[in-house]
Protein backbone atom coordinates (compact mmCIF):
# COMPACT_ATOMS: atom_id res chain seq x y z
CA UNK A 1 133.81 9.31 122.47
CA UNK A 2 135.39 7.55 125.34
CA UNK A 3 137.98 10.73 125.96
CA UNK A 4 134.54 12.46 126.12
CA UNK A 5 132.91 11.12 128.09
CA UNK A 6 135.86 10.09 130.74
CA UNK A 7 136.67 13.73 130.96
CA UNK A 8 132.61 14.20 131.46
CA UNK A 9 132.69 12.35 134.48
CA UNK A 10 135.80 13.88 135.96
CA UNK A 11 134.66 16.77 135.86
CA UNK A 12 131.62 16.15 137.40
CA UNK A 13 133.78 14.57 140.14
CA UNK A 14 135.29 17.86 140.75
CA UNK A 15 132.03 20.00 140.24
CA UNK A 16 130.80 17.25 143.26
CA UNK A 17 134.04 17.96 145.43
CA UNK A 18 133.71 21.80 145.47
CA UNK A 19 130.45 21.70 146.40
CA UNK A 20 131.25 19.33 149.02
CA UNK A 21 133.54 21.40 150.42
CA UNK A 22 131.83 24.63 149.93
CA UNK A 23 128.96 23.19 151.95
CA UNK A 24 131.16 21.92 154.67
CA UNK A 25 132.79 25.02 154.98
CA UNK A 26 129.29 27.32 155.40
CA UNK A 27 127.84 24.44 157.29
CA UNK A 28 130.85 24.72 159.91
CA UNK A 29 130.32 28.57 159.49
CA UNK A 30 127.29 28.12 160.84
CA UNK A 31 127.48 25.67 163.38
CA UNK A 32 130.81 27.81 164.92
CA UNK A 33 128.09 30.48 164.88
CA UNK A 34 125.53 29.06 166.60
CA UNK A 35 127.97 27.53 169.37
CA UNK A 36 129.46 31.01 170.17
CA UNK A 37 125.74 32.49 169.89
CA UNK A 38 124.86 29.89 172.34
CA UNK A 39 127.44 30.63 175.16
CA UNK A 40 127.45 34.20 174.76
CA UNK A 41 123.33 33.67 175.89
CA UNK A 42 124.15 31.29 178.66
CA UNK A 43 126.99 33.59 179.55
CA UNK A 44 124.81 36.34 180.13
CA UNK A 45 122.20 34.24 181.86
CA UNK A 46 124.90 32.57 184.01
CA UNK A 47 126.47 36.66 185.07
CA UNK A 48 122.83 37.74 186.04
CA UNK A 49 121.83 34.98 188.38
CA UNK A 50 125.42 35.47 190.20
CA UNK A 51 125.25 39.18 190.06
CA UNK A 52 121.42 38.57 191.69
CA UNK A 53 123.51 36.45 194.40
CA UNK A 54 125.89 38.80 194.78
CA UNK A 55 123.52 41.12 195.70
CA UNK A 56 121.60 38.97 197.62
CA UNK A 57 124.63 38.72 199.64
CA UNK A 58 125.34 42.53 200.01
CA UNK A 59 121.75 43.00 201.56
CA UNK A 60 122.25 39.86 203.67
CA UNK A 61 125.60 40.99 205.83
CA UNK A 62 123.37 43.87 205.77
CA UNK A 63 120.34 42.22 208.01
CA UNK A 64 122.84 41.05 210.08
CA UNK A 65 124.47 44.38 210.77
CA UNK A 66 120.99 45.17 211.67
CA UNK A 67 120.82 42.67 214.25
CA UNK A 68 123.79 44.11 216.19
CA UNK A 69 127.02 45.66 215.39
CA UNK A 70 129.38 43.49 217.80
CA UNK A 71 126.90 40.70 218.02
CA UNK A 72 125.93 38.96 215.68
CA UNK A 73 127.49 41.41 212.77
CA UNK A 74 131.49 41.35 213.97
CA UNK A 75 131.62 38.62 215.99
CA UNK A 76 132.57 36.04 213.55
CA UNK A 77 135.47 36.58 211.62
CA UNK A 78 134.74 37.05 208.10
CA UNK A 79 138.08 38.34 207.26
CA UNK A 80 139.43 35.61 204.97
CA UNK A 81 135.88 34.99 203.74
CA UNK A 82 132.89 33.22 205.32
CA UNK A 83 129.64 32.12 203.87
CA UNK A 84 125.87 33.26 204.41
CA UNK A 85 123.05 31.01 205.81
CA UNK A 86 119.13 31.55 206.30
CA UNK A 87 116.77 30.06 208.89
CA UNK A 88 113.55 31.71 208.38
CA UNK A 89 114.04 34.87 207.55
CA UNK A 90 117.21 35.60 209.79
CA UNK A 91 120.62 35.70 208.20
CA UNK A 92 123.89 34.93 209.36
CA UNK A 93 127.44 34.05 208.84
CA UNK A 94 128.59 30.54 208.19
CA UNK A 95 131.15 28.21 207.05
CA UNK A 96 134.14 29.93 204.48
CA UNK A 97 131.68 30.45 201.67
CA UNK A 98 128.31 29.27 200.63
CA UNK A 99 125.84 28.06 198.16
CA UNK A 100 123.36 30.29 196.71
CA UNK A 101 121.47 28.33 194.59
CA UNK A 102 121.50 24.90 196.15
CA UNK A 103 122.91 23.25 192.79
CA UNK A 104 126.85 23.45 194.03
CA UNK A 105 127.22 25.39 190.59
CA UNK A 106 127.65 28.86 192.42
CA UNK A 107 130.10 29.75 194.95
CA UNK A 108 129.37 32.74 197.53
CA UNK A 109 132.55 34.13 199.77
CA UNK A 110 131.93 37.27 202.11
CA UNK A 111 134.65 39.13 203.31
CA UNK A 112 134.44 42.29 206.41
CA UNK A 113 137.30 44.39 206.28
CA UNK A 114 138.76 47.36 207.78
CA UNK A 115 138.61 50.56 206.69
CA UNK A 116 141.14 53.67 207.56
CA UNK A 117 140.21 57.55 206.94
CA UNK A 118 141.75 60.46 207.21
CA UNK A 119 140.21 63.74 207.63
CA UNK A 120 136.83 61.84 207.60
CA UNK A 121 137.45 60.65 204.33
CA UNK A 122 138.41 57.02 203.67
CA UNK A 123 142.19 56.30 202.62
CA UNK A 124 143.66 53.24 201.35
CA UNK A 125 146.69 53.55 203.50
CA UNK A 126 148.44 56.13 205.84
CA UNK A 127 144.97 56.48 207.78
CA UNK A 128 143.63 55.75 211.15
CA UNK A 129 141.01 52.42 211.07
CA UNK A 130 137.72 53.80 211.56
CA UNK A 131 136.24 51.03 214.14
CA UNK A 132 132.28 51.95 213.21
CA UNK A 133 132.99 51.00 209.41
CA UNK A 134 133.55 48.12 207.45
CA UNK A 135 134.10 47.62 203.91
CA UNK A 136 131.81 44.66 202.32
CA UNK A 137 132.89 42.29 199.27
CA UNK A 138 130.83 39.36 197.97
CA UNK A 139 132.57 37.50 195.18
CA UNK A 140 130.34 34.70 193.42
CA UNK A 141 132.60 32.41 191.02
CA UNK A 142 131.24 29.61 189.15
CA UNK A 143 132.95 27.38 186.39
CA UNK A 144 131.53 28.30 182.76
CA UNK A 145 133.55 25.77 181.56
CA UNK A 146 135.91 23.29 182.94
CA UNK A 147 138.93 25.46 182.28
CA UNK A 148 137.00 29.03 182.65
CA UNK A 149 136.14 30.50 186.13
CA UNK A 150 134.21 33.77 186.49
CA UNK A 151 133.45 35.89 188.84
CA UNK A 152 131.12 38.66 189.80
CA UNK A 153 132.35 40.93 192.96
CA UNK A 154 129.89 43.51 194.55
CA UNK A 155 131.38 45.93 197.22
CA UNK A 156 129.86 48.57 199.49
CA UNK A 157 130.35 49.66 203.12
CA UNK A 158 128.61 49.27 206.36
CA UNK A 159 128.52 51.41 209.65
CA UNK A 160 127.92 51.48 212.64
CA UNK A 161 124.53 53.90 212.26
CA UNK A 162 123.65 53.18 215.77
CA UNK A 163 126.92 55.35 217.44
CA UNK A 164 126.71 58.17 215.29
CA UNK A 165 129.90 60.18 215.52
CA UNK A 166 131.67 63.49 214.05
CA UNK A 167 135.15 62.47 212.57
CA UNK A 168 136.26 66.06 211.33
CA UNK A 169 140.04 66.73 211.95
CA UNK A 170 141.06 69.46 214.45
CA UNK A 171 139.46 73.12 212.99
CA UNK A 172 136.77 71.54 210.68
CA UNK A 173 133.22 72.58 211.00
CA UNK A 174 130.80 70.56 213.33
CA UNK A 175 128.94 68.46 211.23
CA UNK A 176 125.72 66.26 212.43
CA UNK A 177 123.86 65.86 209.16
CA UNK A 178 124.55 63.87 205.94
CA UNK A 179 123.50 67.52 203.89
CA UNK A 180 125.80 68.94 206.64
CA UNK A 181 128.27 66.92 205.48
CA UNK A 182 127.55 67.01 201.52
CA UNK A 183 127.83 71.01 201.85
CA UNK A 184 131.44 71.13 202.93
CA UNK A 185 132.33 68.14 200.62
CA UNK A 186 131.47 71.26 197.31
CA UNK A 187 127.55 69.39 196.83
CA UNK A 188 124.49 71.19 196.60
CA UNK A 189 122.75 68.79 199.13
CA UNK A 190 122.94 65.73 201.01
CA UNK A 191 120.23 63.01 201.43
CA UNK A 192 120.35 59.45 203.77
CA UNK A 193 119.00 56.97 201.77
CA UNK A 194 118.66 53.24 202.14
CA UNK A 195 121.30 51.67 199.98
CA UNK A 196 124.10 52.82 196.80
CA UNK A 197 121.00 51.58 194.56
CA UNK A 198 118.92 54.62 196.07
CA UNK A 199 122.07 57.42 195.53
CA UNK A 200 122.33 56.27 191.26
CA UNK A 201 118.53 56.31 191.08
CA UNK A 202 118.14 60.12 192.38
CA UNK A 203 121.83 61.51 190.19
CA UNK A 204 123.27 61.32 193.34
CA UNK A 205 126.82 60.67 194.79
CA UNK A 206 127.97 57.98 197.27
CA UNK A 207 130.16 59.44 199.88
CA UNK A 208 131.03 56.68 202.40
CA UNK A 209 132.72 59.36 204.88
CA UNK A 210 129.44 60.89 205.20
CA UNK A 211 127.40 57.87 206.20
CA UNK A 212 128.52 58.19 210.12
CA UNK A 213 126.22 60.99 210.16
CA UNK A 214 122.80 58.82 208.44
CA UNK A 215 122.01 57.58 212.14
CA UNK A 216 118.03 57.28 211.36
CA UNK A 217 118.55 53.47 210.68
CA UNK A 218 119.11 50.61 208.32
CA UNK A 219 116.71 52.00 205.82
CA UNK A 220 118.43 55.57 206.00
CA UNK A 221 122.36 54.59 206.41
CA UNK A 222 123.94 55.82 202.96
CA UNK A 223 124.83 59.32 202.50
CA UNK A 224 123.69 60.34 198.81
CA UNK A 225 125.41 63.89 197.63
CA UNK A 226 123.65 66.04 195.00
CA UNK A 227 126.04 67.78 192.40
């Protein structure tokens, strides 16, 4: 009777162990589940707000191209980066990098570089640097964690649309139109629209070498080629 009931109890103790341990396991299932649920949402929310800065930032060196093309647009350096301020509703260039959201959790960095073409077309090397366009990057980076830093980068390209200019090589046709321009390039058409947003929403391709000829303003400066 007392084998009985000893080996009663120890196997009870081991009926109470494995369930123990099967509910630890599926309850640590389930909390590893929720924690990566959790920061893939907050991931997501985080990517959005700095994408929205990031483009924030894109239409902001854009005001100030609008203000003037040597002053205030290229008169600050923003080669190695600078930073974005707004008083009222004029933009400009400040500091190495700024902070969209006022919390010192995002980090905004512009950067105005050269661009070279050849044959009108832009090059990465072996070109001549076109002086009346500028290549555009805004990089936000925040810390998601305190060993993880991301970054969103946005790039696009400004011109001069107030000194409109052919830049055909020696024997290519005289071109003064965006369409002008999308003809020769093999497209069916050519529109100036206001930004790259514009050229997605209508099927349309972005062709930076044919934005010299979009001289109708800041709201028409992208050239927008129809397949």
């Amino acid at each position: 009777m007392f084998n009985k009931l000893k080996n009663s109890a120890g196997q009870s103790l081991i009926e109470v162990i494995v369930a123990v341990s099967i509910f630890v396991i599926i309850a640590s299932t389930s909390v590893i589940a929720m924690l990566g649920s959790f920061s893939s949402t907050r991931l997501a929310k985080e990517e959005t707000q700095a994408s929205f800065f990031a483009q924030e930032g894109l239409e902001a060196v854009q005001s100030i191209r609008n203000q003037g093309w040597d002053e205030p647009f290229l008169a600050t350096d923003c080669s190695a980066g600078c930073g974005l301020t707004k008083t009222g509703n004029i933009w400009n260039f400040s500091g190495e990098s700024d902070d969209p959201d006022k919390t010192a959790k995002f980090s905004r960095t512009v950067t105005v570089e050269n661009v070279e073409r050849s044959q009108g077309d832009l090059v990465d090397s072996d070109g001549t640097i076109d002086e009346d366009t500028k290549k555009i990057t805004v990089a936000v980076s925040w810390n998601f964690t305190p060993m993880r830093t991301n970054t969103i980068t946005l790039t696009s390209y400004l011109t001069n649309w107030q000194k409109g200019k052919n830049v055909g090589g020696a024997g290519a046709p005289i071109l003064t139109s965006c369409h002008e321009y999308c003809l020769t390039a093999g497209y069916s058409a050519g529109t100036c629209r206001e930004n790259l947003t514009q050229c997605d929403i209508n099927s349309e391709d972005y062709r930076p070498a044919g934005d010299l000829y979009c001289t109708g303003g800041p709201s028409a400066d992208t050239c927008c080629c129809l397949p």
